[in-house]
Protein backbone atom coordinates (compact mmCIF):
# COMPACT_ATOMS: atom_id res chain seq x y z
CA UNK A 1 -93.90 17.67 -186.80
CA UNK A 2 -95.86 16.02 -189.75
CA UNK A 3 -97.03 12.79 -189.45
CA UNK A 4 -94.81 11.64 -192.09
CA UNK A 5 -92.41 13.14 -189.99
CA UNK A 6 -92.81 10.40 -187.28
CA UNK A 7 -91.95 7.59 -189.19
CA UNK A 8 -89.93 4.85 -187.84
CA UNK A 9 -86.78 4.52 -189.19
CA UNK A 10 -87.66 1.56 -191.60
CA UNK A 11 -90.80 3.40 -191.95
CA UNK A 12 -93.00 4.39 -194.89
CA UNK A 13 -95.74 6.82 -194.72
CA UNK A 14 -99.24 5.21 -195.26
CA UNK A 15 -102.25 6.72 -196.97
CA UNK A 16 -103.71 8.35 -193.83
CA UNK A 17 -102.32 11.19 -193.20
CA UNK A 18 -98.42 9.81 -193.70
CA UNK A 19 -99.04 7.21 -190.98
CA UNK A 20 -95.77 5.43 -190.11
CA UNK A 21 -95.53 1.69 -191.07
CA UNK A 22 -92.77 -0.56 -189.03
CA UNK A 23 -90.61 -2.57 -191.14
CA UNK A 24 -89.99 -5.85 -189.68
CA UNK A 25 -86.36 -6.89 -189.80
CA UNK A 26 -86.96 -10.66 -191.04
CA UNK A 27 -89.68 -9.48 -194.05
CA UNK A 28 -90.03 -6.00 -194.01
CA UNK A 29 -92.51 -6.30 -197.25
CA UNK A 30 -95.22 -8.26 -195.25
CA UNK A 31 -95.41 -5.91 -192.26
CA UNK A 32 -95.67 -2.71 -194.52
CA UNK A 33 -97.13 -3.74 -198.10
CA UNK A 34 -100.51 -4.62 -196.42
CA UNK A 35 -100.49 -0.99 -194.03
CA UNK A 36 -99.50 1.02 -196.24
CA UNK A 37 -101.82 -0.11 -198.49
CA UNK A 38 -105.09 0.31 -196.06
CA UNK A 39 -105.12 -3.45 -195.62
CA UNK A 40 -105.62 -3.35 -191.88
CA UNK A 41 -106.96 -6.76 -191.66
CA UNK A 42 -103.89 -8.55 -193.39
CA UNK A 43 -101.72 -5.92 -191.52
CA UNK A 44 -102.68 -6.76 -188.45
CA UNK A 45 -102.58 -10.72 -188.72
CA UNK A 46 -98.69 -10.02 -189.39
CA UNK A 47 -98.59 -7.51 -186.68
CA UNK A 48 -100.24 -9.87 -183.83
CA UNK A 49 -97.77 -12.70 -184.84
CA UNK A 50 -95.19 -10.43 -184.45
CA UNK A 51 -95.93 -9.11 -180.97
CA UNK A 52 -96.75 -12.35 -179.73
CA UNK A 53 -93.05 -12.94 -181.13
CA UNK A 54 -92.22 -9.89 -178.97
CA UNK A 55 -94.08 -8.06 -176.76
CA UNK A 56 -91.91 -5.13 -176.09
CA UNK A 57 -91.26 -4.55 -179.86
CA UNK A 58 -91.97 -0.94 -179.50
CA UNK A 59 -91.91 -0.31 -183.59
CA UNK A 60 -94.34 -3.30 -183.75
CA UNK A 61 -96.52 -1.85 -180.88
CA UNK A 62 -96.54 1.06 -182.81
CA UNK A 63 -97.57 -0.27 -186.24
CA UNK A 64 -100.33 -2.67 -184.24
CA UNK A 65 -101.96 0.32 -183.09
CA UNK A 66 -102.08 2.26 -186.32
CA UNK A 67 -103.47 -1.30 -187.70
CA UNK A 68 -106.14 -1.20 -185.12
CA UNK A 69 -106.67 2.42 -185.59
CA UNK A 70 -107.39 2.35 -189.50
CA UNK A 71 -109.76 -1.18 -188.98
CA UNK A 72 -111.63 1.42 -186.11
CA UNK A 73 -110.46 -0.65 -183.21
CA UNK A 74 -109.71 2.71 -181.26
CA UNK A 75 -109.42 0.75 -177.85
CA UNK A 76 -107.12 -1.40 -179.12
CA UNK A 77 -104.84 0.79 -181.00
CA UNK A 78 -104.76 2.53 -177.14
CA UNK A 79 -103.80 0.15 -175.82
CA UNK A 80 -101.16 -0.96 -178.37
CA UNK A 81 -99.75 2.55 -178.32
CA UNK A 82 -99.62 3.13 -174.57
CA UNK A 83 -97.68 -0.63 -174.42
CA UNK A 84 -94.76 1.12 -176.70
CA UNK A 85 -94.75 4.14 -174.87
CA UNK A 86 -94.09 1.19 -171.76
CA UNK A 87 -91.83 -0.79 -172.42
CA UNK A 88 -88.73 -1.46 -171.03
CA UNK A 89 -86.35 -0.48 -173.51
CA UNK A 90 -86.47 3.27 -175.15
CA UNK A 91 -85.23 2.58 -178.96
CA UNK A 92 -83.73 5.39 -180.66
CA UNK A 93 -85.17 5.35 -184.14
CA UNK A 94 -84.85 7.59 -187.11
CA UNK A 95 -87.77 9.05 -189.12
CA UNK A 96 -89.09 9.39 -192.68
CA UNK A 97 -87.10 13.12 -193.04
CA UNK A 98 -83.69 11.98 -191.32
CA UNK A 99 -84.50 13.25 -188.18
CA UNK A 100 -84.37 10.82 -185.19
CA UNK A 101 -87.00 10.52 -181.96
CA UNK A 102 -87.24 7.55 -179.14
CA UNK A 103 -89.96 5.15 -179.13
CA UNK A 104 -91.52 6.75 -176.17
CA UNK A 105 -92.27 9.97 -177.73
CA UNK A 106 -93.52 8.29 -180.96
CA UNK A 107 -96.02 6.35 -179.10
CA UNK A 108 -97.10 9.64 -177.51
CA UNK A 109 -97.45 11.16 -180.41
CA UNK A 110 -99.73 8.54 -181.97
CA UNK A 111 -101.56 8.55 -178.92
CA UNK A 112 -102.47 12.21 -179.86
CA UNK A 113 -103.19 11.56 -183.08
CA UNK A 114 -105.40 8.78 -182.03
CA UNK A 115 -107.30 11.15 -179.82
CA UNK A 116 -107.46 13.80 -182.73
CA UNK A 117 -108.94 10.80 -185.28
CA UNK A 118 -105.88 11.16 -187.59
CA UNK A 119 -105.59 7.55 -188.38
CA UNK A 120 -109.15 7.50 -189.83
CA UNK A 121 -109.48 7.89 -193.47
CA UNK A 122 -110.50 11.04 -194.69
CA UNK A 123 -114.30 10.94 -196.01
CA UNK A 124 -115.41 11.60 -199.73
CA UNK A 125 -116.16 14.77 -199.75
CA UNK A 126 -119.66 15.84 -201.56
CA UNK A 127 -118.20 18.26 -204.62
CA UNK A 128 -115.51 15.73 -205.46
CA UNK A 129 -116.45 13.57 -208.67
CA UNK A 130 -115.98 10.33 -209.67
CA UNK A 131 -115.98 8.23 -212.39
CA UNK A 132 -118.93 5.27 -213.34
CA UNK A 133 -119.41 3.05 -216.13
């Protein structure tokens, strides 16, 4: 499964590597706009209110630790993922292709691809160009 493929239902895949970006219900454009966008310090200021809000928001969880995770707070985005994959209630959600996975097994999965560095932007690589004034 891509990592596009994992996306939340209310999801949008980010820069790295199709990331998925939680949609919060009550402004879905200032949970996402700043992810997807590799803003993972304005991203996660929304993300901590909302978990405060709710701590057993798995989608939020979720979407904290890929915040953490692209801002190279590895421990953190742990431990964010591995509280989804916890709590209480297993949420059915639908991802970015149609298909449909429970929290649990998406918070596995980004544990995995925490492990494997696949939140981490790619670096430059030497024979690519760029342009200067």
């Amino acid at each position: 499964m891509s990592f596009t493929a994992i996306a939340l239902a209310l999801f949008v895949a980010t820069p790295q590597a199709g990331a998925p970006v939680a949609l919060l219900a009550e402004a879905p454009e200032l949970a996402a706009a700043p992810l997807v966008a590799g803003q993972s310090d304005q991203a996660l200021a929304t993300l901590q209110k909302a978990s405060a809000a709710d701590p057993q928001d798995a989608a939020v969880l979720i979407n904290l630790g890929i915040a953490y995770a692209q801002a190279g707070e590895d421990t953190k985005a742990r431990a964010a993922f591995e509280a989804a994959v916890a709590c209480d209630d297993v949420v059915e959600l639908e991802t970015a292709d149609g298909e449909f996975t429970d929290s649990r097994r998406l918070g596995r999965k980004a544990l995995k691809m925490l492990a494997r560095g696949e939140f981490r932007a790619a670096p430059a690589r030497a024979e690519q160009l760029t342009l200067r004034d």
